[in-house]
PDB file of N, CA and C in Angstrom:
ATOM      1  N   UNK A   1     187.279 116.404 101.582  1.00  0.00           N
ATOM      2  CA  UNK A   1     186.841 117.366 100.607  1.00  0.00           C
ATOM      3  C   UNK A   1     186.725 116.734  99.224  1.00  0.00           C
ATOM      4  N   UNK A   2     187.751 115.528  98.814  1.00  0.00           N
ATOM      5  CA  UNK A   2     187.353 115.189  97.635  1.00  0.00           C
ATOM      6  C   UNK A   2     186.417 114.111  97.462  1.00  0.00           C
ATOM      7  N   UNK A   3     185.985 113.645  98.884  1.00  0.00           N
ATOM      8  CA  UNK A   3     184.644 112.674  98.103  1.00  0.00           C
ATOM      9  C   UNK A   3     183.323 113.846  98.035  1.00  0.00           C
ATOM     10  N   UNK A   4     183.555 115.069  99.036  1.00  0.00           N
ATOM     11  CA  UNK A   4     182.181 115.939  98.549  1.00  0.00           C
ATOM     12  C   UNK A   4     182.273 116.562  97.613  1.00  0.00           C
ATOM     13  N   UNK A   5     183.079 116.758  97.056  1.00  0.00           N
ATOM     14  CA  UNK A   5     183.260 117.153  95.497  1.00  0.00           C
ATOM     15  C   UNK A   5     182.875 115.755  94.745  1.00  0.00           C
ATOM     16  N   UNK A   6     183.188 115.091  94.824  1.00  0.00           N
ATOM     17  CA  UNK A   6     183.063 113.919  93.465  1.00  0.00           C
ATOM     18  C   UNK A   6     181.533 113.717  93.902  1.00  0.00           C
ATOM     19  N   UNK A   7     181.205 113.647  94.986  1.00  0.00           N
ATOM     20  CA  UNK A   7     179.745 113.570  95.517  1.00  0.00           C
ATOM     21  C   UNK A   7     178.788 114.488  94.856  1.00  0.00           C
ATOM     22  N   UNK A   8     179.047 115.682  95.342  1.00  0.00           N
ATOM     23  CA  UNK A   8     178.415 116.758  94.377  1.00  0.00           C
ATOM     24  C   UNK A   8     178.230 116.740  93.324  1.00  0.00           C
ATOM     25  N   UNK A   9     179.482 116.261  92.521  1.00  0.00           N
ATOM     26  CA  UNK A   9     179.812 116.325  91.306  1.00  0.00           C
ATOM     27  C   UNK A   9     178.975 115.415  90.287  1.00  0.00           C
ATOM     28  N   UNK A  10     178.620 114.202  91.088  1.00  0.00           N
ATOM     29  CA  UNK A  10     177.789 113.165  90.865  1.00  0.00           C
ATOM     30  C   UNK A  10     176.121 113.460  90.994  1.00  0.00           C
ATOM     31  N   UNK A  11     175.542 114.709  91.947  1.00  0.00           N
ATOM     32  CA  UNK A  11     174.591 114.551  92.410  1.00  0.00           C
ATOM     33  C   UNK A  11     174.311 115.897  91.509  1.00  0.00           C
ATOM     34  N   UNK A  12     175.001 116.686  90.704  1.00  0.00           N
ATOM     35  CA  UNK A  12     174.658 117.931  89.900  1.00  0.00           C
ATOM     36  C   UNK A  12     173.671 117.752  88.925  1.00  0.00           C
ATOM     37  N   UNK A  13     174.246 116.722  88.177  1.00  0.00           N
ATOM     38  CA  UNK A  13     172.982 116.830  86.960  1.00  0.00           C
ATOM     39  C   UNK A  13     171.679 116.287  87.385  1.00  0.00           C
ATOM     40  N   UNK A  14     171.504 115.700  88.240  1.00  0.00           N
ATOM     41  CA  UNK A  14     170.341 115.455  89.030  1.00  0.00           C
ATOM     42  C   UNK A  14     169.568 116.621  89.582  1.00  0.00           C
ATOM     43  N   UNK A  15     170.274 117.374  90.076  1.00  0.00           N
ATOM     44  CA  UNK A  15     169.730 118.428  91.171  1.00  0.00           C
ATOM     45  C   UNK A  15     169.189 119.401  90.076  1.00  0.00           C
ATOM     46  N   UNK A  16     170.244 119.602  88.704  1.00  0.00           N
ATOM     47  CA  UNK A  16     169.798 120.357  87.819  1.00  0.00           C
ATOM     48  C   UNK A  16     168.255 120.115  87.312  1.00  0.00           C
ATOM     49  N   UNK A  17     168.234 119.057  86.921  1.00  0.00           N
ATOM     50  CA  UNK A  17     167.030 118.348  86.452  1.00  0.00           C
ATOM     51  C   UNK A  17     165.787 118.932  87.079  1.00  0.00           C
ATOM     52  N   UNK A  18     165.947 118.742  88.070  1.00  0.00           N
ATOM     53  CA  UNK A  18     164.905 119.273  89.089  1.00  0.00           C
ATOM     54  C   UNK A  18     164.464 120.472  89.596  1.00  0.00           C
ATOM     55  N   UNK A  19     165.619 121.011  89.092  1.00  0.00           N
ATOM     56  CA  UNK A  19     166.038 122.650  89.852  1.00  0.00           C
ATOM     57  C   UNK A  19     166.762 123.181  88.936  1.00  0.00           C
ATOM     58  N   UNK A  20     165.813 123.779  87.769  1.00  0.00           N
ATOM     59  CA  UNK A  20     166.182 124.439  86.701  1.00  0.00           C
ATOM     60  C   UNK A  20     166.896 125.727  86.888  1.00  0.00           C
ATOM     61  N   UNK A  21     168.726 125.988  87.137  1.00  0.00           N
ATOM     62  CA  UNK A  21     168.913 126.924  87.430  1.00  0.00           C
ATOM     63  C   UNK A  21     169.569 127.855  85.899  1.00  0.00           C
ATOM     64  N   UNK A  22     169.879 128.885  85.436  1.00  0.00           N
ATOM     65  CA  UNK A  22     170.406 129.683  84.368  1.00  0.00           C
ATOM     66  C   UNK A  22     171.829 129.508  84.654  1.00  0.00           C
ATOM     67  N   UNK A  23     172.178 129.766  85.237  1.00  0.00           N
ATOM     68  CA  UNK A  23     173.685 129.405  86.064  1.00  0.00           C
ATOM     69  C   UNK A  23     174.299 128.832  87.115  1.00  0.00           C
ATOM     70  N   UNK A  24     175.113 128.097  86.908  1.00  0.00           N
ATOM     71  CA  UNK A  24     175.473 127.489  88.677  1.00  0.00           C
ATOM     72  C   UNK A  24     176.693 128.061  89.265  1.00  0.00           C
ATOM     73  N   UNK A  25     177.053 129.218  88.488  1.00  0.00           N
ATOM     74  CA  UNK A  25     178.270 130.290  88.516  1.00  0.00           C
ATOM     75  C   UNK A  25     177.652 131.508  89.465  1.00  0.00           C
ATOM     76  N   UNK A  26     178.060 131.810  90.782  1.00  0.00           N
ATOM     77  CA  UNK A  26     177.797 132.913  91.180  1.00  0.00           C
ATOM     78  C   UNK A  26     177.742 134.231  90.333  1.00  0.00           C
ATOM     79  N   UNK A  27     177.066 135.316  90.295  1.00  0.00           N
ATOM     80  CA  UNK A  27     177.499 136.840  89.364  1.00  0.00           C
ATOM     81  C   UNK A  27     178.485 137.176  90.372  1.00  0.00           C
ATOM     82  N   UNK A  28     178.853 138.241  89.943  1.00  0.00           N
ATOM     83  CA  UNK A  28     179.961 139.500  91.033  1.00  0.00           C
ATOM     84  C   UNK A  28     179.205 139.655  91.706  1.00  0.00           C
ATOM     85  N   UNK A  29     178.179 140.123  91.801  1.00  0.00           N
ATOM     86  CA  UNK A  29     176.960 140.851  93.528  1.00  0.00           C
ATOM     87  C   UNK A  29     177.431 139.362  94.654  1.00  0.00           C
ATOM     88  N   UNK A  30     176.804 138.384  93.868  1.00  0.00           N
ATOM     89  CA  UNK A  30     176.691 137.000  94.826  1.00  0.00           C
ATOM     90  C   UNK A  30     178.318 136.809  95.569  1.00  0.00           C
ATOM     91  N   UNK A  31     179.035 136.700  94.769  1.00  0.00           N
ATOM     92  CA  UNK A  31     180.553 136.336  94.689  1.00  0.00           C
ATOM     93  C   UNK A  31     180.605 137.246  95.687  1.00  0.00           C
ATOM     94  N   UNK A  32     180.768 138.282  96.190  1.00  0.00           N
ATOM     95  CA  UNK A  32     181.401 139.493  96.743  1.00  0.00           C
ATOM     96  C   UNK A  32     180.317 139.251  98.288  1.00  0.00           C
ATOM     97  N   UNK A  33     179.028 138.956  97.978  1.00  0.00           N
ATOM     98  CA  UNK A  33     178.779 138.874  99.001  1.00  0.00           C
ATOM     99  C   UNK A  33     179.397 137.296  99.771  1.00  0.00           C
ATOM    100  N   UNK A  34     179.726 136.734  99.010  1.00  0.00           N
ATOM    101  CA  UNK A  34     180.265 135.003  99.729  1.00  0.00           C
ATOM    102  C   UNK A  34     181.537 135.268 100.508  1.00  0.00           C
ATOM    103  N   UNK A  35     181.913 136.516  99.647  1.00  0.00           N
ATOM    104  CA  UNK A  35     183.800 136.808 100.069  1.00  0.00           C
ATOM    105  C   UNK A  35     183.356 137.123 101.675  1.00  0.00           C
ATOM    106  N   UNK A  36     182.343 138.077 101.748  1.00  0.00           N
ATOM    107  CA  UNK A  36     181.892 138.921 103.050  1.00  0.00           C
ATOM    108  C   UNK A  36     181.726 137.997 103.776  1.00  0.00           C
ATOM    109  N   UNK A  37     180.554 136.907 103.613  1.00  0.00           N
ATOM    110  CA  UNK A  37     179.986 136.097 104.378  1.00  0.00           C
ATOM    111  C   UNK A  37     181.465 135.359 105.196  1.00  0.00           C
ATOM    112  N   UNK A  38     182.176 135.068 104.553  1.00  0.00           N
ATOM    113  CA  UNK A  38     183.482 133.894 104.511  1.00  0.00           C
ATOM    114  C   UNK A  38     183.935 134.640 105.410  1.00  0.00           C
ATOM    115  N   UNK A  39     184.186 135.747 105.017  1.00  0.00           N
ATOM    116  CA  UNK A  39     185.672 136.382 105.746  1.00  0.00           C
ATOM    117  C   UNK A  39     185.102 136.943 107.275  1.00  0.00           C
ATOM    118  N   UNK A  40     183.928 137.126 107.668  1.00  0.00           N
ATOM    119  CA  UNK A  40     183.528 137.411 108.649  1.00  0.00           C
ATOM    120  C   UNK A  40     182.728 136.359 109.610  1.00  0.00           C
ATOM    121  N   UNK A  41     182.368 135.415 108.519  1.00  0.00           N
ATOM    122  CA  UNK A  41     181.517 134.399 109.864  1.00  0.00           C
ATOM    123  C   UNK A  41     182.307 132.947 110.030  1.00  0.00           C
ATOM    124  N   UNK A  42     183.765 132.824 108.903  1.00  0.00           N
ATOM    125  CA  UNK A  42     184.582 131.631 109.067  1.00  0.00           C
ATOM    126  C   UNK A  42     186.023 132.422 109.377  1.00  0.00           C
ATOM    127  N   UNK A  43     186.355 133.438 108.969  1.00  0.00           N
ATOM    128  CA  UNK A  43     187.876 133.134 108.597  1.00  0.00           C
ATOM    129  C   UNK A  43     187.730 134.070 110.302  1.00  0.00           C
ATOM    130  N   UNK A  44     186.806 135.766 110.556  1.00  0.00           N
ATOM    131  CA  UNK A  44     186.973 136.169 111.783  1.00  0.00           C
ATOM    132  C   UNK A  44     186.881 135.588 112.731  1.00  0.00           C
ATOM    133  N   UNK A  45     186.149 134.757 112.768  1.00  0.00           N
ATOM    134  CA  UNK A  45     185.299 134.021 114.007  1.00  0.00           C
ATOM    135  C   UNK A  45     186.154 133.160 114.545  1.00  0.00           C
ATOM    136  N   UNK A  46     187.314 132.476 113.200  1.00  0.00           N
ATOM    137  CA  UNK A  46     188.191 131.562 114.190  1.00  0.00           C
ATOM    138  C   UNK A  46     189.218 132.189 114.449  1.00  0.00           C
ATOM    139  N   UNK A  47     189.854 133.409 113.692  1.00  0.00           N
ATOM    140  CA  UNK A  47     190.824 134.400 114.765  1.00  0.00           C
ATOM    141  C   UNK A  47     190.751 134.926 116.268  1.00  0.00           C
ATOM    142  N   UNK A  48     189.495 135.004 116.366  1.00  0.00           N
ATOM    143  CA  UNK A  48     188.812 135.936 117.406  1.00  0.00           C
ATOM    144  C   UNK A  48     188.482 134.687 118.418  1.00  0.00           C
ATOM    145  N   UNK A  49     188.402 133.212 117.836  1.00  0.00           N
ATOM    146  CA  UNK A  49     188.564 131.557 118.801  1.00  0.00           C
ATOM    147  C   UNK A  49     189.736 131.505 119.294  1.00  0.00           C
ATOM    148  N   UNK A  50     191.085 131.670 118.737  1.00  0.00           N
ATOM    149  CA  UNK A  50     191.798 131.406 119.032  1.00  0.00           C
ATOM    150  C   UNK A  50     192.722 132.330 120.005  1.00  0.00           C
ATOM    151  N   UNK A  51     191.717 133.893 119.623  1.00  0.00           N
ATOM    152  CA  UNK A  51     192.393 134.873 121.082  1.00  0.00           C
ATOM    153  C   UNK A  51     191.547 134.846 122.202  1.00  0.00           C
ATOM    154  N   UNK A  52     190.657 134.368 121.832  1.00  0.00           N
ATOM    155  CA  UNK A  52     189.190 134.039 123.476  1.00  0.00           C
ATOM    156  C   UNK A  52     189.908 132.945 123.996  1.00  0.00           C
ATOM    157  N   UNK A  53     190.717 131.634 123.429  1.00  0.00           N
ATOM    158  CA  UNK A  53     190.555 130.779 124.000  1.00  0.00           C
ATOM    159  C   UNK A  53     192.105 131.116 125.409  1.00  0.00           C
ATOM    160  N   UNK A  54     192.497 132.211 124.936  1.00  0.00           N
ATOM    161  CA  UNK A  54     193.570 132.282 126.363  1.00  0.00           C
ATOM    162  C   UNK A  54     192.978 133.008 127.509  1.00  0.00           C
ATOM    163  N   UNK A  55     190.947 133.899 127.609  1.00  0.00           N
ATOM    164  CA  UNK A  55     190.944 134.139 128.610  1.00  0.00           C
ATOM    165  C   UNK A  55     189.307 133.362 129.080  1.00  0.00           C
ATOM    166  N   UNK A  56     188.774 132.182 128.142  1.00  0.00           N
ATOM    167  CA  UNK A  56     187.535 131.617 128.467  1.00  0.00           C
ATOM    168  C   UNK A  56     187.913 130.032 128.119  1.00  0.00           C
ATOM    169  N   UNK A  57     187.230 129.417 128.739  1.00  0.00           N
ATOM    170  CA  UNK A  57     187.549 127.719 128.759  1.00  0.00           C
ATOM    171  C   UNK A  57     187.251 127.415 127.254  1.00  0.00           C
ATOM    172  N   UNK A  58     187.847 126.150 126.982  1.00  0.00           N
ATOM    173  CA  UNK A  58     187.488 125.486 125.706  1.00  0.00           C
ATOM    174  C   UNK A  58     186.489 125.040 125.357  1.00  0.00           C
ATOM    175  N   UNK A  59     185.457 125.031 126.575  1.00  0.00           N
ATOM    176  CA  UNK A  59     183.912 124.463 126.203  1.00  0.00           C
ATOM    177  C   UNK A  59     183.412 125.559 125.752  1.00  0.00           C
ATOM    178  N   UNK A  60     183.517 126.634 126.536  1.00  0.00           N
ATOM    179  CA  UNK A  60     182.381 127.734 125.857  1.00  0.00           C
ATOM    180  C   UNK A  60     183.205 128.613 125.174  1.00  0.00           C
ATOM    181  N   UNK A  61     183.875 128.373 124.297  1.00  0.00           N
ATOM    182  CA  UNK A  61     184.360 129.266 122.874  1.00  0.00           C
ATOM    183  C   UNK A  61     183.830 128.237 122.310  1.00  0.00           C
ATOM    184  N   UNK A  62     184.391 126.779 121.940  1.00  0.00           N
ATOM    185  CA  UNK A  62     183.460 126.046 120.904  1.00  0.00           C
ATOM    186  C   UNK A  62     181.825 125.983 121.201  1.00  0.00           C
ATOM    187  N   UNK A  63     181.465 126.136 122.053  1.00  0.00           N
ATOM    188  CA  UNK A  63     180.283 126.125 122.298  1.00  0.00           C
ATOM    189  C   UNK A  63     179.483 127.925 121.383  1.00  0.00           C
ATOM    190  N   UNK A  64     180.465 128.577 121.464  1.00  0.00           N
ATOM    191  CA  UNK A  64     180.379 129.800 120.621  1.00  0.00           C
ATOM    192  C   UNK A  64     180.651 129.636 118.784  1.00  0.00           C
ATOM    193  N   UNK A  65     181.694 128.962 118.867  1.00  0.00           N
ATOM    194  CA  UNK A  65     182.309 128.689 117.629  1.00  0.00           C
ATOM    195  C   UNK A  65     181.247 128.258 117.395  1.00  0.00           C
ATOM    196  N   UNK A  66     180.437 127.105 117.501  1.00  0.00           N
ATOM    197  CA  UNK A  66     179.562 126.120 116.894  1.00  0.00           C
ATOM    198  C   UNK A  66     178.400 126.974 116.181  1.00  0.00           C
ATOM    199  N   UNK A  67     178.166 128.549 116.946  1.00  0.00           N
ATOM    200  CA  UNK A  67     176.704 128.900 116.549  1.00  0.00           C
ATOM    201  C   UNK A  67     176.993 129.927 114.969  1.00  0.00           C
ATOM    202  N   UNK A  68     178.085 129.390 114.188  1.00  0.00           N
ATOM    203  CA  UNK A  68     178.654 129.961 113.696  1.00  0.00           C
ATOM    204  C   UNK A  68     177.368 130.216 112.276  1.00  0.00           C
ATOM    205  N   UNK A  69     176.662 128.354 112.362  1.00  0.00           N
ATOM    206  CA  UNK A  69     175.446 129.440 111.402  1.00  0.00           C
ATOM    207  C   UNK A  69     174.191 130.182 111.306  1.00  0.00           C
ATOM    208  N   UNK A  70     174.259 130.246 113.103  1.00  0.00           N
ATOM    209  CA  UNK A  70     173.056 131.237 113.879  1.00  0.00           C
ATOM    210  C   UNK A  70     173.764 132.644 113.391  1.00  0.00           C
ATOM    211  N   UNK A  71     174.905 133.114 113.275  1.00  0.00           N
ATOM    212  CA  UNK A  71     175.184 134.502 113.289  1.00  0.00           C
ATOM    213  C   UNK A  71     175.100 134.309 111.209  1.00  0.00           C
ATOM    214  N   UNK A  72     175.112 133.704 110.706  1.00  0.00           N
ATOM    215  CA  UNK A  72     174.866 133.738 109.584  1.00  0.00           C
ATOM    216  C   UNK A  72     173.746 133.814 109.009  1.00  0.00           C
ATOM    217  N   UNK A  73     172.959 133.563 109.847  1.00  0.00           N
ATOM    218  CA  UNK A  73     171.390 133.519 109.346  1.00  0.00           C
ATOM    219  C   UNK A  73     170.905 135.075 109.533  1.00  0.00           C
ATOM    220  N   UNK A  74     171.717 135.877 110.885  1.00  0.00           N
ATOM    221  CA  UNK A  74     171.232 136.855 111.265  1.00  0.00           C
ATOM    222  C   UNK A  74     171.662 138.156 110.285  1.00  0.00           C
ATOM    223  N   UNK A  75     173.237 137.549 109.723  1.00  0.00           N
ATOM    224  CA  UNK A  75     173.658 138.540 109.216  1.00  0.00           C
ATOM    225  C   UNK A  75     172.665 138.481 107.684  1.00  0.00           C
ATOM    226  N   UNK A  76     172.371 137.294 107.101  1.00  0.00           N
ATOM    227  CA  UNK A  76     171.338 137.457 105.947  1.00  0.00           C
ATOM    228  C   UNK A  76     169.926 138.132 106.549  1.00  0.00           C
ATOM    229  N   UNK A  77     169.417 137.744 107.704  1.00  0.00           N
ATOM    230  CA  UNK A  77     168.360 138.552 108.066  1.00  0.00           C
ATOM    231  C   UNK A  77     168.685 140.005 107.907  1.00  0.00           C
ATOM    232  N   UNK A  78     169.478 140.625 107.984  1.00  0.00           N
ATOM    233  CA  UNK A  78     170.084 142.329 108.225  1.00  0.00           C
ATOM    234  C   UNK A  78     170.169 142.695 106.838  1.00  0.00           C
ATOM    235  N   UNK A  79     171.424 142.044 106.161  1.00  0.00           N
ATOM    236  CA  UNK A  79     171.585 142.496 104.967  1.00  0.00           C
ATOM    237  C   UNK A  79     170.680 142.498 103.855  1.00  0.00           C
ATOM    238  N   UNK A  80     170.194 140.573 103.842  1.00  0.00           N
ATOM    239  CA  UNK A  80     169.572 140.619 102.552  1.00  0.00           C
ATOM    240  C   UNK A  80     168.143 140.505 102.796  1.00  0.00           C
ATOM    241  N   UNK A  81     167.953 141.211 103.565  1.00  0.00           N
ATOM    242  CA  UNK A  81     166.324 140.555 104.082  1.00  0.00           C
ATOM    243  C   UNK A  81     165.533 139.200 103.637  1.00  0.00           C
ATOM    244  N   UNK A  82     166.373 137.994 104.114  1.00  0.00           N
ATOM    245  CA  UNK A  82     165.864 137.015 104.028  1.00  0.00           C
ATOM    246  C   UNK A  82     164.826 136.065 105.698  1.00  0.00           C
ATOM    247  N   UNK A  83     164.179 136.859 106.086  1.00  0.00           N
ATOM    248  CA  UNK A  83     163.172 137.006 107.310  1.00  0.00           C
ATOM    249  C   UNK A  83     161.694 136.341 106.920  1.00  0.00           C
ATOM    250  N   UNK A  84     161.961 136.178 104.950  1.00  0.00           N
ATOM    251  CA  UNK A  84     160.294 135.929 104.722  1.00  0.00           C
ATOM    252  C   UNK A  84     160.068 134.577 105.394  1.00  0.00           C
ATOM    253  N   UNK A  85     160.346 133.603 105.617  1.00  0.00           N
ATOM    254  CA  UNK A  85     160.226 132.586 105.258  1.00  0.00           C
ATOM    255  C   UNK A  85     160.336 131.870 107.170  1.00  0.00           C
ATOM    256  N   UNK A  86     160.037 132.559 108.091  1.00  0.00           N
ATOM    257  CA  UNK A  86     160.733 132.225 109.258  1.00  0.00           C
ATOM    258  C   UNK A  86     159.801 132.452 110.205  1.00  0.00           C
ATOM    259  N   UNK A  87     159.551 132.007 111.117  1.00  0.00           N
ATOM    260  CA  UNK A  87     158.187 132.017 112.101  1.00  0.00           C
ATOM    261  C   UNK A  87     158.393 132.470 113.618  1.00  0.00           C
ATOM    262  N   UNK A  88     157.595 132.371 114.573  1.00  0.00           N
ATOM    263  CA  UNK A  88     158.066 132.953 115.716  1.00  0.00           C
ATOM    264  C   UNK A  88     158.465 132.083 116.463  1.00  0.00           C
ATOM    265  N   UNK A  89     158.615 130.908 116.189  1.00  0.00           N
ATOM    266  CA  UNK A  89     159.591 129.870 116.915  1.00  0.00           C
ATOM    267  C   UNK A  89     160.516 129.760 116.659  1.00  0.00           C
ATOM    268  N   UNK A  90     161.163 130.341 115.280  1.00  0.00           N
ATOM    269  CA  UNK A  90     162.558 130.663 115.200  1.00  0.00           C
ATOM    270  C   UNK A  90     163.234 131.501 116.229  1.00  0.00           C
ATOM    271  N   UNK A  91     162.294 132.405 116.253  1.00  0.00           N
ATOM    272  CA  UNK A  91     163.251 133.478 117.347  1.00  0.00           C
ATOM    273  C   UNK A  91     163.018 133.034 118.521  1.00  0.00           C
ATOM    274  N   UNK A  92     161.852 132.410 118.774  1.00  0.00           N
ATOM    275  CA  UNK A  92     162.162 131.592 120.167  1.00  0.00           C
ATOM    276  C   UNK A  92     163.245 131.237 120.622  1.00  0.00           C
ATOM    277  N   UNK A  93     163.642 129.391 119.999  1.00  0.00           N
ATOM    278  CA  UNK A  93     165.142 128.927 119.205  1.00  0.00           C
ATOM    279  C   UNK A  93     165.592 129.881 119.383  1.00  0.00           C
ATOM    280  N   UNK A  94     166.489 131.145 118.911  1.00  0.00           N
ATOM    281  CA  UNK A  94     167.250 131.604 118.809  1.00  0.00           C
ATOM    282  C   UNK A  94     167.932 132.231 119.992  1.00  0.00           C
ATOM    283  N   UNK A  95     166.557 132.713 120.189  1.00  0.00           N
ATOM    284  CA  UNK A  95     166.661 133.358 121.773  1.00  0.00           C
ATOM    285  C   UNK A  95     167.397 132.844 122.891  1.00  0.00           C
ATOM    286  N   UNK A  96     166.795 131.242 123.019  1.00  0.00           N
ATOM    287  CA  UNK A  96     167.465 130.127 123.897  1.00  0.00           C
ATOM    288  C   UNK A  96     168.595 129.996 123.456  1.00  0.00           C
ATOM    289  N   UNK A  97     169.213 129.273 122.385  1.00  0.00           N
ATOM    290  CA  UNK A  97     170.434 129.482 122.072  1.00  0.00           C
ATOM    291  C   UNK A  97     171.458 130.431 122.207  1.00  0.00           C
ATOM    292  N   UNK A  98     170.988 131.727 121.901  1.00  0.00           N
ATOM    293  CA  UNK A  98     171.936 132.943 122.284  1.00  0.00           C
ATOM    294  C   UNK A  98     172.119 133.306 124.168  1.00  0.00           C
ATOM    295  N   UNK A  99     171.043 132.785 124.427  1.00  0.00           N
ATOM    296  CA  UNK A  99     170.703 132.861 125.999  1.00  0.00           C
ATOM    297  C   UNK A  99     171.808 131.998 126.930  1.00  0.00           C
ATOM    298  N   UNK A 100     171.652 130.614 126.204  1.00  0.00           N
ATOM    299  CA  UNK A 100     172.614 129.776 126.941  1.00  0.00           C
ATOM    300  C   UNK A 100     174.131 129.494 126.539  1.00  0.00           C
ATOM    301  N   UNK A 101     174.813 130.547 125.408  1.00  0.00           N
ATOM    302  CA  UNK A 101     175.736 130.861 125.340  1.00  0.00           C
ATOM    303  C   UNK A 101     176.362 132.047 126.630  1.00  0.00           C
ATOM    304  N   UNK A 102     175.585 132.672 126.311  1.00  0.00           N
ATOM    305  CA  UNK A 102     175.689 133.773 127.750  1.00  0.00           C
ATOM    306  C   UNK A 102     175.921 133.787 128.730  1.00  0.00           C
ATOM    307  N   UNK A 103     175.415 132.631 129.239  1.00  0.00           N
ATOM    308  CA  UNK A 103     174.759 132.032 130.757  1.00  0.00           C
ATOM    309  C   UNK A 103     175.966 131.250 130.888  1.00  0.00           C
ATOM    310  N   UNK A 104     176.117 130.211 129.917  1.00  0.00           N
ATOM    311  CA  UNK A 104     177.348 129.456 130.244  1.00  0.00           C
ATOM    312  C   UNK A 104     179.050 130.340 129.909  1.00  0.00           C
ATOM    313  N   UNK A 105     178.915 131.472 129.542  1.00  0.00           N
ATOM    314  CA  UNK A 105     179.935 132.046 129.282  1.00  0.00           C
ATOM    315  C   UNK A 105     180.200 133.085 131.053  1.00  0.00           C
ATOM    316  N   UNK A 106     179.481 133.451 130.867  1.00  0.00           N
ATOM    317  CA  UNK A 106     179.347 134.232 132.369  1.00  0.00           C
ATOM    318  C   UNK A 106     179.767 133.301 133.657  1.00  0.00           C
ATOM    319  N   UNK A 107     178.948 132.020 133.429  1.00  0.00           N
ATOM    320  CA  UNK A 107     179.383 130.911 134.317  1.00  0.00           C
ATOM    321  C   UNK A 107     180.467 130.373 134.498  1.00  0.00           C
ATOM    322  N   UNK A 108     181.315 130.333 133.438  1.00  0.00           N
ATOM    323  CA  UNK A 108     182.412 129.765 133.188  1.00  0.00           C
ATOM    324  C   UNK A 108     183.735 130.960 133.853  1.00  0.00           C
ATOM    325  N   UNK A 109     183.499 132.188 133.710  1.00  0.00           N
ATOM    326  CA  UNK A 109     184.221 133.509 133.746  1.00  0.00           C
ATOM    327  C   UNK A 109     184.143 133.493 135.149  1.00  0.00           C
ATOM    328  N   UNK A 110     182.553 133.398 136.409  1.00  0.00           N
ATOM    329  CA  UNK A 110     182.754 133.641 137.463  1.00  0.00           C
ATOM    330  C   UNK A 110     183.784 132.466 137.887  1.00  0.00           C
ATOM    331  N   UNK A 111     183.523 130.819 137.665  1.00  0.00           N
ATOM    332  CA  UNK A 111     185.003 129.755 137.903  1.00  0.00           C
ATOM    333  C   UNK A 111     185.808 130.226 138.225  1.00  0.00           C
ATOM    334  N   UNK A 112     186.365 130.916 136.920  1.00  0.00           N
ATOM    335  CA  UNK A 112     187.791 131.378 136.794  1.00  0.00           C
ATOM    336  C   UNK A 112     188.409 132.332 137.976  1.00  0.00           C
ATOM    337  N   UNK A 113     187.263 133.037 138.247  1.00  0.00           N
ATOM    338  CA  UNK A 113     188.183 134.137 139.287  1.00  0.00           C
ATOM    339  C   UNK A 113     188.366 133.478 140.473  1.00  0.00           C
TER     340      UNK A 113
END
């Protein structure tokens, strides 16, 4: 964490330069939505890893864990309507991905019994 900070830290006035922003300080709207984002797609997701992992194998919870910024993209698709910018091969992609979580989760569950 502290070389991507000193990294960052190094690569700011650059990025500024280029990318004229008014602030690099979140407002309260932004802030509050980061708290949301955090607390539901990092801090839930690994509570809810660590009670899956006593009744599904360790491949397919991390294999779940991992799509951690597919459900982030979706939850900005919902909330903030950020959809402009995205084509129909995204949801293709997505589709497959959510598909073969499924498939291998189901697969893994029939094993077990």
């Amino acid at each position: 964490m502290i070389a991507g900070t000193v990294c960052w830290g190094a690569f700011l006035p650059v990025y500024l330069f280029y990318f004229h922003s008014d602030s690099i300080v979140p407002d309260l709207k932004n802030t509050v939505y980061l708290g949301i984002l955090s607390l539901f797609c990092t801090v839930g997701l690994y509570v809810m890893f660590a009670e899956v992992l006593k009744k599904i194998p360790a491949f397919t919870v991390n294999l779940t864990y991992n799509l951690e910024p597919v459900y982030a993209i979706i939850m900005a698709f919902l909330f903030f309507g950020e959809s402009k910018e995205v084509n129909l091969s995204f949801y293709i992609g997505l589709i497959f991905i959510i598909a073969s979580v499924v498939l291998q989760t189901v697969i893994s569950i029939k094993k077990t019994k």
